[in-house]
N, C-alpha and C. Protein backbone atom coordinates (compact mmCIF):
# COMPACT_ATOMS: atom_id res chain seq x y z
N UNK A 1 -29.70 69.63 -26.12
CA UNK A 1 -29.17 68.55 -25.33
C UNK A 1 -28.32 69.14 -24.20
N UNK A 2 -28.79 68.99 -22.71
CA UNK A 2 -27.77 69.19 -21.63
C UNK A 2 -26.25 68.26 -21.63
N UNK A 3 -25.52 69.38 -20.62
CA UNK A 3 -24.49 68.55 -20.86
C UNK A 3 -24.32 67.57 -19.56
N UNK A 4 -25.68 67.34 -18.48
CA UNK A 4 -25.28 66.54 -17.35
C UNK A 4 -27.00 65.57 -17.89
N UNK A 5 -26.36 64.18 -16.96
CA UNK A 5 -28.00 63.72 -16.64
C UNK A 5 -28.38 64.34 -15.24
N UNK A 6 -29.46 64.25 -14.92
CA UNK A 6 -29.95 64.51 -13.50
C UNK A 6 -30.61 62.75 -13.51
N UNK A 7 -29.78 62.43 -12.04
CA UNK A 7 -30.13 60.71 -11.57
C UNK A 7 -30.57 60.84 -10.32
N UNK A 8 -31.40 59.97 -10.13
CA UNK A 8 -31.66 59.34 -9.14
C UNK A 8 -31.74 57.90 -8.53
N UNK A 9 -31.52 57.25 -7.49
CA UNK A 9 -31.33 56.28 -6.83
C UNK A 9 -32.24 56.30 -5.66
N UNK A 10 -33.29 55.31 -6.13
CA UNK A 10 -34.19 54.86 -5.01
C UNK A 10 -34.65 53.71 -4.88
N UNK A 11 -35.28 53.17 -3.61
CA UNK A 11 -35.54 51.82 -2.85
C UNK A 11 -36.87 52.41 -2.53
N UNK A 12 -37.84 51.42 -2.22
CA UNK A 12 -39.44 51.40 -2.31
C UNK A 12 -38.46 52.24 -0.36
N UNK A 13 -37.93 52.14 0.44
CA UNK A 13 -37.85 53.01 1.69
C UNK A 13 -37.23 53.96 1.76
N UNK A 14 -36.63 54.72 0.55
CA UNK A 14 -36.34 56.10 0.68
C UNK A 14 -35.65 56.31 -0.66
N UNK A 15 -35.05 57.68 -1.00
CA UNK A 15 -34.27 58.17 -1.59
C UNK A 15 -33.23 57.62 -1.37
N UNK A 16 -32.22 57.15 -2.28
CA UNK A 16 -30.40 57.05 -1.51
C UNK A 16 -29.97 58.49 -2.01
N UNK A 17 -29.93 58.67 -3.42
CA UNK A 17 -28.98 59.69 -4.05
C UNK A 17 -29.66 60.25 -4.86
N UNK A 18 -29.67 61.41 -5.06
CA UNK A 18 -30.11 62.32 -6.24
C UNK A 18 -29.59 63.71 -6.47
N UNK A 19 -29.03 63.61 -7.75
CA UNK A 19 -28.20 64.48 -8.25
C UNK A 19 -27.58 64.51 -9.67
N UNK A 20 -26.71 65.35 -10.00
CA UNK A 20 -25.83 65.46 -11.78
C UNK A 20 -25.17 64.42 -12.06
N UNK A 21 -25.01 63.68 -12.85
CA UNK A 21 -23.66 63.02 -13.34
C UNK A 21 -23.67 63.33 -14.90
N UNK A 22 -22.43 63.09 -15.07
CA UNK A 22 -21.49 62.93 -17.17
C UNK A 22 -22.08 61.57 -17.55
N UNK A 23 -22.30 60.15 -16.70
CA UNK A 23 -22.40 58.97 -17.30
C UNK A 23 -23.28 58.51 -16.12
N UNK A 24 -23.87 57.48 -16.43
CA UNK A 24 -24.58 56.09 -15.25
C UNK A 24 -24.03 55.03 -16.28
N UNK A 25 -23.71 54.31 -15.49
CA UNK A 25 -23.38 52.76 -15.47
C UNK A 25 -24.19 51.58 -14.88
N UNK A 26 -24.82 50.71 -15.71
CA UNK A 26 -24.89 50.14 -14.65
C UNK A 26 -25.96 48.52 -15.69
N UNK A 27 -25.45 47.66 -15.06
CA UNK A 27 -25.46 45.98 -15.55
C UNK A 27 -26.92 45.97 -15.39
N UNK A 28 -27.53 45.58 -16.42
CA UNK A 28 -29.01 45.11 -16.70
C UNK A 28 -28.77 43.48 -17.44
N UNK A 29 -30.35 43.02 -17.16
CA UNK A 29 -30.35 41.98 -17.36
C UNK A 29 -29.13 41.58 -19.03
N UNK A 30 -29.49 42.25 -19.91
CA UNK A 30 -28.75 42.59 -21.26
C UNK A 30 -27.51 42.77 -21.34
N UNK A 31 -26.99 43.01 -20.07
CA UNK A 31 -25.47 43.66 -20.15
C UNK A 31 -25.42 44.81 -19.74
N UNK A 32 -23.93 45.19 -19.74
CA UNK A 32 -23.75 46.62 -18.94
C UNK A 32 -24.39 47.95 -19.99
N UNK A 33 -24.73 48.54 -19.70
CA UNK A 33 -25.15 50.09 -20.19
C UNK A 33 -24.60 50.99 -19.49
N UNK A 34 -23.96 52.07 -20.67
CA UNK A 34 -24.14 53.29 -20.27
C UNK A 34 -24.49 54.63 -20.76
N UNK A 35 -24.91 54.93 -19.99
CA UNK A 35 -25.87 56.17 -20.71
C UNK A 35 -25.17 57.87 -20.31
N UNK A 36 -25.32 59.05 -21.37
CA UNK A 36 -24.51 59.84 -20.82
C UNK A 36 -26.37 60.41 -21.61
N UNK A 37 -26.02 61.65 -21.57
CA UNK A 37 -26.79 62.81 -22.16
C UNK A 37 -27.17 62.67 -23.51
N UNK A 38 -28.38 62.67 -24.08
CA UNK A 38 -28.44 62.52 -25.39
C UNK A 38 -29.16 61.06 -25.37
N UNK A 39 -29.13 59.83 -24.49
CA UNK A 39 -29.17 58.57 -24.93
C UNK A 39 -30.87 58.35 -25.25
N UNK A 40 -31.08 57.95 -25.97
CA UNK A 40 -32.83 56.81 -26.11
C UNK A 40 -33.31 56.71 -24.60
N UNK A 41 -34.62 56.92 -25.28
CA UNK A 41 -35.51 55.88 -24.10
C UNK A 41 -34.90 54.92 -23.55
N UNK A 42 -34.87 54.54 -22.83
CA UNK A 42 -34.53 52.96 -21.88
C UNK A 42 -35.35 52.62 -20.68
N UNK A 43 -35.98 51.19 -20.93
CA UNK A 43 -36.25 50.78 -19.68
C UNK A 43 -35.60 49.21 -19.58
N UNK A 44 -34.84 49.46 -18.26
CA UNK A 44 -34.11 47.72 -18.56
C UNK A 44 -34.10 47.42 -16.97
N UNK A 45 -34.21 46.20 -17.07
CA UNK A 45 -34.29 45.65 -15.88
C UNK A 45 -33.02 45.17 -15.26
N UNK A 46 -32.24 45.83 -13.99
CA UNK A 46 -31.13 45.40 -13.25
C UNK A 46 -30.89 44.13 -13.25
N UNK A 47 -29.46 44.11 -13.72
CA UNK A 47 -29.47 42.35 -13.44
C UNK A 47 -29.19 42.03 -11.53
N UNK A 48 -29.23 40.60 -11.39
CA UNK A 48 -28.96 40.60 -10.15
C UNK A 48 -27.59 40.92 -9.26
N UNK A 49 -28.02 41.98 -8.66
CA UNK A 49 -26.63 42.00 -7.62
C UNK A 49 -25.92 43.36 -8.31
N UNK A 50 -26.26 43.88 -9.46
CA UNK A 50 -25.97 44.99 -9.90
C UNK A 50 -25.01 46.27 -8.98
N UNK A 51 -23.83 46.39 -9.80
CA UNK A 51 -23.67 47.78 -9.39
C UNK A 51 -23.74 49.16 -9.77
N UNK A 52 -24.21 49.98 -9.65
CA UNK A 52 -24.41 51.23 -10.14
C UNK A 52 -23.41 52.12 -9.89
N UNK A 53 -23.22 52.86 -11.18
CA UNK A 53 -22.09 53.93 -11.26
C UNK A 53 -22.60 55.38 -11.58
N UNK A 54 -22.76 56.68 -10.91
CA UNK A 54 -22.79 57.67 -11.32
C UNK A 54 -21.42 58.39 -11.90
N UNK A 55 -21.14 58.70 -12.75
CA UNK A 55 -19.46 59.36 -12.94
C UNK A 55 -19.69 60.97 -13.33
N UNK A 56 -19.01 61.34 -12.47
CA UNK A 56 -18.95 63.26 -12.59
C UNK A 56 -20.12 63.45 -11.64
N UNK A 57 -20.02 62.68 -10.41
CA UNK A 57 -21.58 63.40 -9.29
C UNK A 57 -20.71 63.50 -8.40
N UNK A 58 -20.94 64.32 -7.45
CA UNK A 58 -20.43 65.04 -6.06
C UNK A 58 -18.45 65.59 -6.49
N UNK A 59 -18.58 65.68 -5.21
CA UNK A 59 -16.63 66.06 -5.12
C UNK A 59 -16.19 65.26 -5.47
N UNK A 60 -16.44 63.79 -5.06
CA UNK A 60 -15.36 62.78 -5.21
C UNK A 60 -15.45 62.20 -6.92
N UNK A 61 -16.63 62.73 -7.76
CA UNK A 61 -16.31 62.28 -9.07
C UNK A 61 -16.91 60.88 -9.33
N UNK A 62 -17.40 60.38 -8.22
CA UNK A 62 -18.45 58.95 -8.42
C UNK A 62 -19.09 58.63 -7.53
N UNK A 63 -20.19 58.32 -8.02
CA UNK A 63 -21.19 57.77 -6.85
C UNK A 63 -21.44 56.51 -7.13
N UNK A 64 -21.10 55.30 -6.05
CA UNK A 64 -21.54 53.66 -6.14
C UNK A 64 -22.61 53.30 -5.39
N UNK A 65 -23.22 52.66 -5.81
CA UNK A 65 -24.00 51.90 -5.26
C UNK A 65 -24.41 50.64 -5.82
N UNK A 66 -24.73 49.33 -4.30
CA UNK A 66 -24.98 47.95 -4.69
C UNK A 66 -27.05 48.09 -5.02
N UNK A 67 -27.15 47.69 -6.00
CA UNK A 67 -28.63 47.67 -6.65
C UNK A 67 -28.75 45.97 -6.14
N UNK A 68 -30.08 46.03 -5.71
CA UNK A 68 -30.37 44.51 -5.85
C UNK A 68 -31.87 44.07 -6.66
N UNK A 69 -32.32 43.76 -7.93
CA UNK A 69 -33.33 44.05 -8.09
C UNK A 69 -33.96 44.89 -8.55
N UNK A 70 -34.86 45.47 -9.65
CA UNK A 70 -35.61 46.66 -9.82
C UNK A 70 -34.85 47.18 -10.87
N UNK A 71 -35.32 48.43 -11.60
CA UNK A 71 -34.89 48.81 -12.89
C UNK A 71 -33.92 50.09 -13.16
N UNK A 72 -33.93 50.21 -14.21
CA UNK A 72 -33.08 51.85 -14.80
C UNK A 72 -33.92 51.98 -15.59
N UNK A 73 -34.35 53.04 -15.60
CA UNK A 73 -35.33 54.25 -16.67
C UNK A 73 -34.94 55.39 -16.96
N UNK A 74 -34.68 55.19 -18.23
CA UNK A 74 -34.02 56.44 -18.81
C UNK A 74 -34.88 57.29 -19.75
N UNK A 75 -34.92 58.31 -19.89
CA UNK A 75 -36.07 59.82 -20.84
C UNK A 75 -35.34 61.11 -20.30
N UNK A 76 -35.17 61.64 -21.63
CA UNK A 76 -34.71 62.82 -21.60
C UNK A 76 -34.46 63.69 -20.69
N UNK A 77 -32.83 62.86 -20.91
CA UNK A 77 -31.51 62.70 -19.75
C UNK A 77 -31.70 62.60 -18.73
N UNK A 78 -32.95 62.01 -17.72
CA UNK A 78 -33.15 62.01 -16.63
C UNK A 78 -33.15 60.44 -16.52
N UNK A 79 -32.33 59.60 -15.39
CA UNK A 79 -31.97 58.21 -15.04
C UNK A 79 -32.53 57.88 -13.61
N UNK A 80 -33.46 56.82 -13.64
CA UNK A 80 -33.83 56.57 -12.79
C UNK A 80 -33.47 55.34 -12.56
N UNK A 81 -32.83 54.77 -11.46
CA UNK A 81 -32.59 54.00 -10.60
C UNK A 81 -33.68 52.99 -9.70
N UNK A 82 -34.44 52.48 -10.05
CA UNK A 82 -35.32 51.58 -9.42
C UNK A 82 -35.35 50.60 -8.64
N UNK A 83 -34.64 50.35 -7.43
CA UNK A 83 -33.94 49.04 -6.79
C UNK A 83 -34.96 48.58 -5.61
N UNK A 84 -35.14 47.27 -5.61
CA UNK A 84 -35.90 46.50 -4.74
C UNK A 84 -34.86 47.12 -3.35
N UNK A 85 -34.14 46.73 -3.29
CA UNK A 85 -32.83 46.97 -1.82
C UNK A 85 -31.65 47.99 -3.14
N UNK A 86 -31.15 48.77 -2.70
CA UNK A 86 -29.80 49.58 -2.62
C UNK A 86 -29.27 49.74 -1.39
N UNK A 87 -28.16 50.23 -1.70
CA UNK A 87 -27.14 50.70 -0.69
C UNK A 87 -25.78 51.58 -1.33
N UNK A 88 -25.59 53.09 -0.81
CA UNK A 88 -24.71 53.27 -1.52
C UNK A 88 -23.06 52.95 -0.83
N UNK A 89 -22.43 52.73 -1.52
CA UNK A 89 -21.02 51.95 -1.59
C UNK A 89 -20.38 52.86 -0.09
N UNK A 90 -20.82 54.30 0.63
CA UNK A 90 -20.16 54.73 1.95
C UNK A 90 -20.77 54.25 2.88
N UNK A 91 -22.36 53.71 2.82
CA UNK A 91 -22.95 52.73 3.60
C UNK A 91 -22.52 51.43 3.88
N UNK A 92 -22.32 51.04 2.85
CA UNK A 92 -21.90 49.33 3.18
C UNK A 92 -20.91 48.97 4.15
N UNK A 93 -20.92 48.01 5.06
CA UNK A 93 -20.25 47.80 5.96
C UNK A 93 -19.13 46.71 5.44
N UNK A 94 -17.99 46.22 5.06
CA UNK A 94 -17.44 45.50 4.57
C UNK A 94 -17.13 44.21 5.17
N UNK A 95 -16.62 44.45 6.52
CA UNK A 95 -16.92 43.36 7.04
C UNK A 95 -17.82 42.36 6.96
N UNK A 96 -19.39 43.28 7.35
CA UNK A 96 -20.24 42.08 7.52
C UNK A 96 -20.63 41.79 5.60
N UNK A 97 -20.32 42.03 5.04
CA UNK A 97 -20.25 41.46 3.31
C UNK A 97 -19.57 40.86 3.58
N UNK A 98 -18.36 40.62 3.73
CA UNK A 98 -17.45 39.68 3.41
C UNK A 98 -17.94 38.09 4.49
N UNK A 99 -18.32 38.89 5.53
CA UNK A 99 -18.58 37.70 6.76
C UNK A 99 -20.40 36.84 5.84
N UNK A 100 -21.08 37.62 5.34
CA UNK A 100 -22.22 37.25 4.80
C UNK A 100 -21.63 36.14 3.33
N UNK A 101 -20.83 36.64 2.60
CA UNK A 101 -20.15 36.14 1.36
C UNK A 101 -19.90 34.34 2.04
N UNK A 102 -18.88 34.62 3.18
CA UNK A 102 -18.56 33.53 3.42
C UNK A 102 -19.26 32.81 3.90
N UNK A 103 -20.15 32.81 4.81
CA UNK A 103 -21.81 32.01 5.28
C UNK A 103 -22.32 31.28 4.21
N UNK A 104 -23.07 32.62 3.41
CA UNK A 104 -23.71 31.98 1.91
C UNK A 104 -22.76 30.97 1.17
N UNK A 105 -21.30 30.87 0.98
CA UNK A 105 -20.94 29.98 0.59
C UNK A 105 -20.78 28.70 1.06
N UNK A 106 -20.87 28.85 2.18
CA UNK A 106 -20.38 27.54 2.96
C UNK A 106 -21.48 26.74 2.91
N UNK A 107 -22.78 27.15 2.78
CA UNK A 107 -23.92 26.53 2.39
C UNK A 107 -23.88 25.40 1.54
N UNK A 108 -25.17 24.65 1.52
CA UNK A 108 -24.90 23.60 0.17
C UNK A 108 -25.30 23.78 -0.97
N UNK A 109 -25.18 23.36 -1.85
CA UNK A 109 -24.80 23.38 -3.46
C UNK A 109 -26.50 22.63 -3.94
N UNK A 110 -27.22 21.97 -3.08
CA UNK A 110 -28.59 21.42 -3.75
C UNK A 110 -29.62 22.08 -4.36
N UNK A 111 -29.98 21.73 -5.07
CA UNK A 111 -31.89 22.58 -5.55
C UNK A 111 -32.68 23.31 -4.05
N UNK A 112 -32.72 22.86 -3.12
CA UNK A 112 -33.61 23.17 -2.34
C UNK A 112 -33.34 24.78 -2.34
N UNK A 113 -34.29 25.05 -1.29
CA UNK A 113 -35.02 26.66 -1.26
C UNK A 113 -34.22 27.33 -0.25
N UNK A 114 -33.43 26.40 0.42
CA UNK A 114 -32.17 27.20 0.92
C UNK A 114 -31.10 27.09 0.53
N UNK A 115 -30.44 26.65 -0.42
CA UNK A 115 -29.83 26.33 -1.12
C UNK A 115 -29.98 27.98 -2.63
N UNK A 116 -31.23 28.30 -2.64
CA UNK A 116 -31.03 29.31 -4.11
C UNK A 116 -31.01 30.68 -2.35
N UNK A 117 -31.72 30.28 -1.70
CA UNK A 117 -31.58 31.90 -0.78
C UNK A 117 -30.09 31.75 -0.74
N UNK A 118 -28.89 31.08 0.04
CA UNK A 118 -27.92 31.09 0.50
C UNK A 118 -27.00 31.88 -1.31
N UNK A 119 -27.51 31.46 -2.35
CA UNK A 119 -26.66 31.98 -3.89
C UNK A 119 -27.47 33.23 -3.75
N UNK A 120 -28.33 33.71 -3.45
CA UNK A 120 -28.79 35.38 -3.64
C UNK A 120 -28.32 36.03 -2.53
N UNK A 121 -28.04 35.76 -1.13
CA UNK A 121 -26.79 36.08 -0.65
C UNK A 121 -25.93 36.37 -0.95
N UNK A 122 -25.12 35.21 -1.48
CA UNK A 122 -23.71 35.43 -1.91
C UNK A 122 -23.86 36.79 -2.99
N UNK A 123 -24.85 36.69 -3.90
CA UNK A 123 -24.74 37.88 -5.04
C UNK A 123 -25.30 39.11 -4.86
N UNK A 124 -26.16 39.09 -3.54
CA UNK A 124 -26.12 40.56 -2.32
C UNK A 124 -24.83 40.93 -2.10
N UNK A 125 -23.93 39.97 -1.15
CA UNK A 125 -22.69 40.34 -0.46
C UNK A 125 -21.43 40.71 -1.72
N UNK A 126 -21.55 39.84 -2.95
CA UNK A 126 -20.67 40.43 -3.75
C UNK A 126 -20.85 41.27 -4.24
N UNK A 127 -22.16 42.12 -4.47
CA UNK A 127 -22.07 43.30 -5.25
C UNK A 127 -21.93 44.31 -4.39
N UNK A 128 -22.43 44.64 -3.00
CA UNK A 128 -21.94 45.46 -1.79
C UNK A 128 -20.44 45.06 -1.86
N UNK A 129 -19.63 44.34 -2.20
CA UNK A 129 -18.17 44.14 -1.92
C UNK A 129 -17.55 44.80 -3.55
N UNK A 130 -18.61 44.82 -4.58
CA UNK A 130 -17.71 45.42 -5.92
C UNK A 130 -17.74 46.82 -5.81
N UNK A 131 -19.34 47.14 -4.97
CA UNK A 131 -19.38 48.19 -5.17
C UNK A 131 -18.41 49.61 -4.15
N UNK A 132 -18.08 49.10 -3.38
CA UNK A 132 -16.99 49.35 -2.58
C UNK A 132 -15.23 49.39 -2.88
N UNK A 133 -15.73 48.62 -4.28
CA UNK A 133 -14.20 48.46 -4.54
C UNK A 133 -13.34 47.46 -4.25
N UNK A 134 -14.17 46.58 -3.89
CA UNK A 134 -13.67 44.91 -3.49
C UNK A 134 -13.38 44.04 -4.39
N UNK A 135 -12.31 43.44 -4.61
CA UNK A 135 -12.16 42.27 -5.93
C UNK A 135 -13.12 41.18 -5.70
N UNK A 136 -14.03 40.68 -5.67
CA UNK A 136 -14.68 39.48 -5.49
C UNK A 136 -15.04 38.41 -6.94
């Protein structure tokens, strides 16, 4: 058994991150998981708006990123990151999250089909705002 995972973080348009971490974190449909070295098979599906945690990767000791969509796959200690859209947490622009947060809310509250886009907004813009370190 190693003592790091080797992770990766990708979007069907590129690589974001790939590299060591001690732990991944990160909210699947099931609840939060985390996986260090040693863990089971896993395949689980991101819940929506997900944020992802690498802990013990680069200098700074964590790597964030907002997942939107798409899975975590885990096999012997290697974590894969599967996201319809990512973004990692030095990308995100905060402003326009917060300015997007408030749009999507101001929206209306009905069944209609702009009405569920304007709530997958809002749970785009809040997880780019957790994953940054934003109270939302």
């Amino acid at each position: 058994m190693s003592n790091k995972l080797s992770v990766e973080i990708v979007s069907p348009e590129r690589e974001l991150w790939a590299g060591e971490g001690d732990m991944v974190i990160a909210k699947t449909a099931d609840g939060e998981i985390g996986i260090q070295p040693g863990h089971v098979p896993v395949l689980g599906t991101l819940s929506p708006g997900a944020v992802v945690r690498v802990i013990g990767a680069r200098e700074t000791g964590e790597v964030r990123a907002a997942a939107h969509g798409g899975f975590v796959s885990v096999a012997q200690d290697r974590v894969s990151i599967l996201a319809e859209t990512a973004e990692l947490s030095e990308d995100i622009d905060v402003q326009r999250a917060k300015t997007a947060l408030r749009e999507s809310e101001s929206g209306s509250a009905d069944e209609s089909e702009e009405s569920r886009e304007n709530a997958e907004r809002a749970e785009r813009a809040r997880s780019r705002l957790r994953a940054v370190g934003e109270d939302v």
